[in-house]
C-alpha atoms as a PDB file:
ATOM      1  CA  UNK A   1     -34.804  29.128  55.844  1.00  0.00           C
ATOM      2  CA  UNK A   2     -32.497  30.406  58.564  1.00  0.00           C
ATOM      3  CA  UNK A   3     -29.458  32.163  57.877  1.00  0.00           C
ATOM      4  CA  UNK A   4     -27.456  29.289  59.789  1.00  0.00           C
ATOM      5  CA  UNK A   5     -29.328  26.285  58.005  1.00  0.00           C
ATOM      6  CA  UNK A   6     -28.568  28.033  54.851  1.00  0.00           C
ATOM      7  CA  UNK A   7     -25.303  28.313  55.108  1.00  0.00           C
ATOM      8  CA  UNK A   8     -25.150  24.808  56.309  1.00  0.00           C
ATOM      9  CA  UNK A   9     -26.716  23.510  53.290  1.00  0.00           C
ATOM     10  CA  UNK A  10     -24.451  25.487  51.085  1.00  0.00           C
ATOM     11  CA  UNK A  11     -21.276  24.166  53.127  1.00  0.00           C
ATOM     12  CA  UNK A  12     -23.227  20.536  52.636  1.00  0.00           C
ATOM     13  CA  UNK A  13     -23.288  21.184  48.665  1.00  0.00           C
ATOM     14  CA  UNK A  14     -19.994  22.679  48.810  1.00  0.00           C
ATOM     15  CA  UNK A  15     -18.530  19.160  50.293  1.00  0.00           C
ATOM     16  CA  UNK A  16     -19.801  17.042  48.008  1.00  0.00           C
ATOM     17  CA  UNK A  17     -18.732  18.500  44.889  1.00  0.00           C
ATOM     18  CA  UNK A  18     -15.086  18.503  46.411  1.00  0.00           C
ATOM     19  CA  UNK A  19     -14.854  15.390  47.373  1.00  0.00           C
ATOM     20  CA  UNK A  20     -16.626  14.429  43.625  1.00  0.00           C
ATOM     21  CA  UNK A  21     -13.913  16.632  42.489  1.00  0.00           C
ATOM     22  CA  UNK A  22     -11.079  14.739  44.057  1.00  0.00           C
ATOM     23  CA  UNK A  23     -12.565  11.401  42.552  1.00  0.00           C
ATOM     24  CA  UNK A  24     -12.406  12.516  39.239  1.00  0.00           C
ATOM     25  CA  UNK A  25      -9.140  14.237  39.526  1.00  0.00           C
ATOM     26  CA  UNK A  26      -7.852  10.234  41.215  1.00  0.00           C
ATOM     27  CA  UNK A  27     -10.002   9.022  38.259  1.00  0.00           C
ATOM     28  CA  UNK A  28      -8.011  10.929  35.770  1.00  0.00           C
ATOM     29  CA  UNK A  29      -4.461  10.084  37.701  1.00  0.00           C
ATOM     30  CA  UNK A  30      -4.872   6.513  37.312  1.00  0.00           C
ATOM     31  CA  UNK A  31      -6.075   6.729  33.634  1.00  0.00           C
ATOM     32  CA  UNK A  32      -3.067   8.674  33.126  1.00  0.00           C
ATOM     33  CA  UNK A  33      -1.198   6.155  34.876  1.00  0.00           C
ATOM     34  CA  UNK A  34      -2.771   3.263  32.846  1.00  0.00           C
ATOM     35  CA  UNK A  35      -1.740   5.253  30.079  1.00  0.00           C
ATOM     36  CA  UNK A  36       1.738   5.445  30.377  1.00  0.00           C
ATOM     37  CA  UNK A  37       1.724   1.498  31.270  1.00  0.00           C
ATOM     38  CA  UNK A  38       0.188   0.607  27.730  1.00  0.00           C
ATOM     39  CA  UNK A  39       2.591   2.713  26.119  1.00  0.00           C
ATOM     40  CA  UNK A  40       5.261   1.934  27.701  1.00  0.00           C
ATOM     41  CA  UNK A  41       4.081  -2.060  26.899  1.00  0.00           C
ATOM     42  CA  UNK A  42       3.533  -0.651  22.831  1.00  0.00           C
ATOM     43  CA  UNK A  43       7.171   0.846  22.802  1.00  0.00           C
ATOM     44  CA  UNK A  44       8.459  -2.810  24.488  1.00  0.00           C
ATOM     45  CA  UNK A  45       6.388  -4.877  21.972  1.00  0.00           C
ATOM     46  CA  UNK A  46       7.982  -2.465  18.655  1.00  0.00           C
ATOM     47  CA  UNK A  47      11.156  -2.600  19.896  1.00  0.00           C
ATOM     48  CA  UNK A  48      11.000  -6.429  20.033  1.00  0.00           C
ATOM     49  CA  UNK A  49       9.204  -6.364  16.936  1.00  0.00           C
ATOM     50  CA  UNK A  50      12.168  -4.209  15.018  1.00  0.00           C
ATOM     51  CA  UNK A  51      14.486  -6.631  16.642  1.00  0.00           C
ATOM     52  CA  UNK A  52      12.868  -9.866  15.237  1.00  0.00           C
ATOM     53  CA  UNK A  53      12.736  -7.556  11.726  1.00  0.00           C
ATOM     54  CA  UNK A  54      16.618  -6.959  11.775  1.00  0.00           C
ATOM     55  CA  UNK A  55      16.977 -10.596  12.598  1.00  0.00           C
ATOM     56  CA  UNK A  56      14.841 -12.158  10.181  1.00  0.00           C
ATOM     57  CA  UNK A  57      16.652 -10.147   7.414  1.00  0.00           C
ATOM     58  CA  UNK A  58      19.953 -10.710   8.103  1.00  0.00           C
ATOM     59  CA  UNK A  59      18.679 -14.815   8.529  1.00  0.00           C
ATOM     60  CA  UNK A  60      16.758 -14.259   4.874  1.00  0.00           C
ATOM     61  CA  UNK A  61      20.585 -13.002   3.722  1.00  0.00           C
ATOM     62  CA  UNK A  62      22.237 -15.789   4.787  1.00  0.00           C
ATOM     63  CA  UNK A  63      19.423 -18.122   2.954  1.00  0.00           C
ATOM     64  CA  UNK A  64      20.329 -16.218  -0.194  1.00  0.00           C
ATOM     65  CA  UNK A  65      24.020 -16.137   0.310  1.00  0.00           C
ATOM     66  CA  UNK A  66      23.968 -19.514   1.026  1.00  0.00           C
ATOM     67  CA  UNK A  67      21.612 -20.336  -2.012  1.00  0.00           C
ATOM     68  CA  UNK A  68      23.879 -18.475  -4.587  1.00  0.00           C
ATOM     69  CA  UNK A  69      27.033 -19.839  -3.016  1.00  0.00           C
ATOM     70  CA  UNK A  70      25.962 -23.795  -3.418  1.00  0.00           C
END
């Protein structure tokens, strides 16, 4: 092989696995992003969730209040 071609090939090689490197580095950026969207939509869907707690409690007090008033 000639010293030209050679370094050719290894320049070829070389390209590839950078630009397979910057697809899995975009691959892991978007996962990351993905990520942060489903737990962003977890800490929505608890905070609702501790909401609808507080407010089934206080409507379960009233029930009993009411109950022990009549």
């Amino acid at each position: 092989m000639r010293y030209s071609t050679a370094i050719e090939a290894a320049e070829h090689h070389t390209d590839k696995a950078r630009a397979r490197h910057q697809a899995a580095e975009q691959e892991l950026a978007d996962l990351y992003d993905k990520q942060a969207s489903i737990c962003q939509s977890i800490t929505r869907a608890l905070e609702q969730r501790a909401a609808t707690t507080r407010e089934l409690a206080a409507a379960e007090r009233r029930e009993a209040d009411t109950r022990h008033s009549a």
